[in-house]
Protein backbone atom coordinates (compact mmCIF):
# COMPACT_ATOMS: atom_id res chain seq x y z
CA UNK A 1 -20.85 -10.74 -24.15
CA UNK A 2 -22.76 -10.39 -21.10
CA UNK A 3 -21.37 -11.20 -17.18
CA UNK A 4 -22.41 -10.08 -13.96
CA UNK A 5 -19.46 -8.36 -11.61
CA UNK A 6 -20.19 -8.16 -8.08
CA UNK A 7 -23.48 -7.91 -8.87
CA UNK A 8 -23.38 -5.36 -11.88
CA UNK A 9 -24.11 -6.36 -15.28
CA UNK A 10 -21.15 -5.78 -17.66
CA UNK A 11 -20.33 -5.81 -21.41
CA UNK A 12 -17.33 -7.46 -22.26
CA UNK A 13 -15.41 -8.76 -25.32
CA UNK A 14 -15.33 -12.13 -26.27
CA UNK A 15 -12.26 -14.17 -25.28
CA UNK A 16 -11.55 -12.22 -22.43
CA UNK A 17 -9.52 -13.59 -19.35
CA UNK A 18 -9.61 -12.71 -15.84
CA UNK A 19 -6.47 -10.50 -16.01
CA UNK A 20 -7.91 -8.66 -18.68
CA UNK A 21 -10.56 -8.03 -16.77
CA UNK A 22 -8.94 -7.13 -13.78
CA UNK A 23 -6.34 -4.56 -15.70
CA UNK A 24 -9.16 -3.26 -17.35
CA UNK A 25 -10.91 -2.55 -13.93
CA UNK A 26 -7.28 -1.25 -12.69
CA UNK A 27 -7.15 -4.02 -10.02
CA UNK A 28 -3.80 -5.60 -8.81
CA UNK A 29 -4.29 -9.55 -9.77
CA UNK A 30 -2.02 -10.05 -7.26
CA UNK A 31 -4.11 -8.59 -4.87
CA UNK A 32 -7.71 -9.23 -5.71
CA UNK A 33 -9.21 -12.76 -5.17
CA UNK A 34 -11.96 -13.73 -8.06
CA UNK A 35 -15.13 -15.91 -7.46
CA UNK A 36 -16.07 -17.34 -11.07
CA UNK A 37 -19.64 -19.30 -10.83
CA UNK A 38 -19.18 -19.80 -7.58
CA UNK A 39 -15.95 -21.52 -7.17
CA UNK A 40 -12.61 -19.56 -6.27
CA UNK A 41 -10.08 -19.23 -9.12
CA UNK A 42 -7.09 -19.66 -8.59
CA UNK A 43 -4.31 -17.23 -9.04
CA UNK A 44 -2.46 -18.94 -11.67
CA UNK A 45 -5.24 -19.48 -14.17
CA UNK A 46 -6.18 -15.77 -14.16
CA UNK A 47 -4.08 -15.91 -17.45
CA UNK A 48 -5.45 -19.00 -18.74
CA UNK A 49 -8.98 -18.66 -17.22
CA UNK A 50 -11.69 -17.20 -20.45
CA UNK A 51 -14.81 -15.53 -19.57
CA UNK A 52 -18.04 -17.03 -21.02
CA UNK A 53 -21.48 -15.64 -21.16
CA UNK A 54 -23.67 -15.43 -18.10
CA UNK A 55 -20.43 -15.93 -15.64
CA UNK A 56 -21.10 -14.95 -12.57
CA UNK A 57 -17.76 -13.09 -10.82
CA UNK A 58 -17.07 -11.70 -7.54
CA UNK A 59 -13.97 -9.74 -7.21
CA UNK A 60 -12.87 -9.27 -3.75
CA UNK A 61 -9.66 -6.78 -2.76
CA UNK A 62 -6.79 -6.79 -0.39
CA UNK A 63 -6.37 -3.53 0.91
CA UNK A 64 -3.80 -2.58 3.87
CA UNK A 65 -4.18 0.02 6.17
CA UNK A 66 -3.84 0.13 10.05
């Protein structure tokens, strides 16, 4: 299956969630926010939340520093 990711095209598997995703990409989902299509997803449907074809995600990190 085909998405975009930040503006990449990527190859995923089917059935895929946003936390697989994410720990696949070795991002904290506690730390990164995720655009899907346009709207923001929440936290607690990263889980629950499948990736379809053609979705559209922007992945957007919280990084400290000072």
């Amino acid at each position: 299956m085909k998405i975009t990711v930040n503006g990449r095209l990527r190859e995923t598997a089917g059935n895929e969630t946003i936390t697989a995703l994410l720990v696949a990409s070795n991002l904290q989902p506690a730390a990164t926010v995720v655009e899907r299509n346009g709207v923001i997803v929440e936290r607690t449907d990263y889980t629950t939340t499948t990736l379809e074809e053609g979705d559209v995600l922007e992945l957007v990190r919280f990084v400290g520093g000072g």
